[in-house]
N, C-alpha and C. Protein backbone atom coordinates (compact mmCIF):
# COMPACT_ATOMS: atom_id res chain seq x y z
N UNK A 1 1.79 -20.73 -16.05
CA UNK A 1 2.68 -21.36 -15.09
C UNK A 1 2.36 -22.84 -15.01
N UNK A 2 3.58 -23.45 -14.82
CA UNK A 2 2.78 -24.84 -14.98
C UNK A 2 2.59 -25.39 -13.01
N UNK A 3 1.26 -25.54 -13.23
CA UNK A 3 0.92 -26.04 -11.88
C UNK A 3 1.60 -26.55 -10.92
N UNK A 4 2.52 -27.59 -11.56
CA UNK A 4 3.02 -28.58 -10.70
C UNK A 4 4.58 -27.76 -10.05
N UNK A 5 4.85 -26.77 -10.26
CA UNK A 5 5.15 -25.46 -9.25
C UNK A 5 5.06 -25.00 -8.31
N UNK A 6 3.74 -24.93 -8.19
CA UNK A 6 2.85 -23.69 -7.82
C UNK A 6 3.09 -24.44 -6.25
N UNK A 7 3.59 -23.17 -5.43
CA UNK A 7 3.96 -23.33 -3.79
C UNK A 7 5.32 -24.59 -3.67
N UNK A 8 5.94 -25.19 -4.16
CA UNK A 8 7.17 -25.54 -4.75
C UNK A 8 8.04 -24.80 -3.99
N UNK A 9 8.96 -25.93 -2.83
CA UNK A 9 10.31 -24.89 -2.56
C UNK A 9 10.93 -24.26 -3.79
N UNK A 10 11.81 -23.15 -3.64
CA UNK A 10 12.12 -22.70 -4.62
C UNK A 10 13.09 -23.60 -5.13
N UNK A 11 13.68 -23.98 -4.30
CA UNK A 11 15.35 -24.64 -4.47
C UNK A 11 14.91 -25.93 -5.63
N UNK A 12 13.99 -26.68 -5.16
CA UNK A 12 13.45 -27.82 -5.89
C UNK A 12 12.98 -27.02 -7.16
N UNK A 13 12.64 -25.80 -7.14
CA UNK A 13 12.08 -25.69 -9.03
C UNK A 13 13.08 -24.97 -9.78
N UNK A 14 14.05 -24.25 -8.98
CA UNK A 14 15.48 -24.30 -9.77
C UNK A 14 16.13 -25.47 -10.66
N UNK A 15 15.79 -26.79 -9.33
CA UNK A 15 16.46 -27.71 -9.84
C UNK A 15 15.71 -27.94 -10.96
N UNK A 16 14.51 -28.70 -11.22
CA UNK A 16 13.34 -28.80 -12.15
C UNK A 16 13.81 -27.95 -13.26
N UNK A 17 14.05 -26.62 -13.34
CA UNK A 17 14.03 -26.07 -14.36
C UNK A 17 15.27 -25.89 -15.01
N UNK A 18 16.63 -26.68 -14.45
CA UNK A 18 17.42 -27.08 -15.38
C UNK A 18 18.47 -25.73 -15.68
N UNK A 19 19.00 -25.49 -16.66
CA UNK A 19 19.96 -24.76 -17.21
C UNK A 19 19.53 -23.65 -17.55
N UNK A 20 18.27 -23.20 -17.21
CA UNK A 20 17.45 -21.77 -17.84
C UNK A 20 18.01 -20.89 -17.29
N UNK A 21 17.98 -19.55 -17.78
CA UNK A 21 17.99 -18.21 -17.48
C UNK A 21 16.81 -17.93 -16.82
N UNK A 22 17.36 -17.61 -15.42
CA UNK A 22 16.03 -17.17 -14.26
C UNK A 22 16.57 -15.70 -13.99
N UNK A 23 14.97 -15.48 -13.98
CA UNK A 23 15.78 -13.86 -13.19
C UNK A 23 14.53 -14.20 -11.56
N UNK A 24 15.38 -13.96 -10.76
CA UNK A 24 14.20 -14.03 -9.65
C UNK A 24 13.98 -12.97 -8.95
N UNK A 25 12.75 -12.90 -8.33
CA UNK A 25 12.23 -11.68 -7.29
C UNK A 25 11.53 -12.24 -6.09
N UNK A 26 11.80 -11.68 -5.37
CA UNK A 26 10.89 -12.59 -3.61
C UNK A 26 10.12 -11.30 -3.43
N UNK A 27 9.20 -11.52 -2.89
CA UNK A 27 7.85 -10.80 -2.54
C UNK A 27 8.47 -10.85 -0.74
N UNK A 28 8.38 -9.40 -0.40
CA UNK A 28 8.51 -8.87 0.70
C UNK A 28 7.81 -7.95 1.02
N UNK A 29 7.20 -7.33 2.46
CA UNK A 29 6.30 -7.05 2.84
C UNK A 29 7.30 -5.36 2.62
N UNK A 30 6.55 -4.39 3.00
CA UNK A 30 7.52 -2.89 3.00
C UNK A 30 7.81 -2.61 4.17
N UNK A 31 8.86 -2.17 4.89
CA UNK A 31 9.20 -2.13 6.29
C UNK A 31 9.79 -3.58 6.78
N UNK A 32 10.26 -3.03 8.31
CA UNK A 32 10.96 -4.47 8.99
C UNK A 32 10.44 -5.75 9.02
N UNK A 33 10.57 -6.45 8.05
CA UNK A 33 10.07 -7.61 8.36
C UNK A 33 11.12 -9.28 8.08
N UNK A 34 10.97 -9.85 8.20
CA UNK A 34 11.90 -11.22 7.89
C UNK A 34 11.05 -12.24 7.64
N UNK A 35 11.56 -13.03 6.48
CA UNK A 35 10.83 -14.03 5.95
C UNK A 35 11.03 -15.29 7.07
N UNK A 36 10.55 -15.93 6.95
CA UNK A 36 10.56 -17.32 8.13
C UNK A 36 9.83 -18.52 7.46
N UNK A 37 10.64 -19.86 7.33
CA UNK A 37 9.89 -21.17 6.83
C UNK A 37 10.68 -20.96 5.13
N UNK A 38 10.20 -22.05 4.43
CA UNK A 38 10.49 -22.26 3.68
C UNK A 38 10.30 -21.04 2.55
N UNK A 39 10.95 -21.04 1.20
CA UNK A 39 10.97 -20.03 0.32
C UNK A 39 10.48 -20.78 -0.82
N UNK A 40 9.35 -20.60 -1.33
CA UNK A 40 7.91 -20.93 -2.53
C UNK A 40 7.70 -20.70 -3.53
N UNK A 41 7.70 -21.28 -4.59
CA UNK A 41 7.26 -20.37 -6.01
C UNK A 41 5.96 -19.58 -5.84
N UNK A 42 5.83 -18.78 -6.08
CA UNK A 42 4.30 -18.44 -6.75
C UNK A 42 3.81 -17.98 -7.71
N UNK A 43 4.79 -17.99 -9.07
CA UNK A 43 4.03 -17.53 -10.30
C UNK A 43 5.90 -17.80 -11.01
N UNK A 44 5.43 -18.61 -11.79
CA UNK A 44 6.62 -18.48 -12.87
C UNK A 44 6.04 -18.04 -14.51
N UNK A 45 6.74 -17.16 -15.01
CA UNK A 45 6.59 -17.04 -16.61
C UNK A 45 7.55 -16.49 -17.66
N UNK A 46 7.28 -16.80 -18.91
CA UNK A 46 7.97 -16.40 -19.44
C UNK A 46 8.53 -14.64 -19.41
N UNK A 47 9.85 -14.82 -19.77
CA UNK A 47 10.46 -14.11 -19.86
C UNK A 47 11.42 -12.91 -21.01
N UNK A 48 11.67 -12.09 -21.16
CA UNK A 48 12.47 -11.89 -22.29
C UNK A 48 14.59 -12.59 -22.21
N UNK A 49 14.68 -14.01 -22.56
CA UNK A 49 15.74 -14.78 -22.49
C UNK A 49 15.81 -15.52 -21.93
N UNK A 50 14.51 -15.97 -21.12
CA UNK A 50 14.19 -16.86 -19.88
C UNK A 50 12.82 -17.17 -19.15
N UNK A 51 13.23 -17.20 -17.95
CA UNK A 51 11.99 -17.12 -17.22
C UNK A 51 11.93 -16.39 -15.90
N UNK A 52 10.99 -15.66 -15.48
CA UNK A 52 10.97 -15.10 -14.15
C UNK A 52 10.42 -15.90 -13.16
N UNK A 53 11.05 -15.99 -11.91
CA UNK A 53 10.28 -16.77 -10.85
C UNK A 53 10.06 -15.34 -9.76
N UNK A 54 9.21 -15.79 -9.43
CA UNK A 54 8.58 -14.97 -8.45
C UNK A 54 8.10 -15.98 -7.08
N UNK A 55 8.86 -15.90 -5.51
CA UNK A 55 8.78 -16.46 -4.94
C UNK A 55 8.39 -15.83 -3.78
N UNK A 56 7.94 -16.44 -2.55
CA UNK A 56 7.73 -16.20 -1.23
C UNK A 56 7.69 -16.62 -0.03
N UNK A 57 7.89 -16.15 1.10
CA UNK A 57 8.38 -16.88 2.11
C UNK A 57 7.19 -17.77 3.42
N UNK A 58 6.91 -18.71 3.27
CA UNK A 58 6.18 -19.35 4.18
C UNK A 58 4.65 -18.10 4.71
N UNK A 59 5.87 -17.46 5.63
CA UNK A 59 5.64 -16.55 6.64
C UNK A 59 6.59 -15.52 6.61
N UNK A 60 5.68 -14.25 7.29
CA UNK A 60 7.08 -12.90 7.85
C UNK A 60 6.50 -12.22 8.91
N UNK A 61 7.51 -12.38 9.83
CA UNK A 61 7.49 -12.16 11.28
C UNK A 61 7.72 -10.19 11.39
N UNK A 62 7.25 -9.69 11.80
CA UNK A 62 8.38 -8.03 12.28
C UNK A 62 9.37 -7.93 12.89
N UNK A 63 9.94 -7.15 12.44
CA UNK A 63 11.19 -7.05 13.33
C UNK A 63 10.92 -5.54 14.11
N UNK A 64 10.98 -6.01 15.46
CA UNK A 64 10.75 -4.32 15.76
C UNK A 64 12.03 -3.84 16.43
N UNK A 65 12.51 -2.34 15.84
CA UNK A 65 13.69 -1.50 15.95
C UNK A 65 13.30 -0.92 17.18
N UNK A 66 14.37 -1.72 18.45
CA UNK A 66 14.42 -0.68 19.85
C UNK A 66 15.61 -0.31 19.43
């Protein structure tokens, strides 16, 4: 991954990375929860036709179901 990424709004390393084929995935907790704050790279790599980003959210708050 190249460093200068690494914790990178996502939006800004979309831009950075130009015309590529991304496939992306966000890291979420299991159960009610909501991301909050900004959305982060944390691991980009190659891919088969591209590249995968793998991102995450600041913070995640619960949501609790009354």
């Amino acid at each position: 991954m190249d460093p200068q990424l690494a914790l990178m709004p996502e939006v800004q390393a979309r831009r950075l990375l130009g015309d590529r084929c991304l496939r992306m995935h966000v890291v979420r907790p299991f159960g009610g929860w909501v991301g909050v704050g900004t959305l982060r790279v944390i691991n980009v790599r190659a891919a088969e036709g591209g590249l995968e980003l793998l991102a995450g959210y600041e913070r995640y708050d619960r949501v609790d179901a009354t």
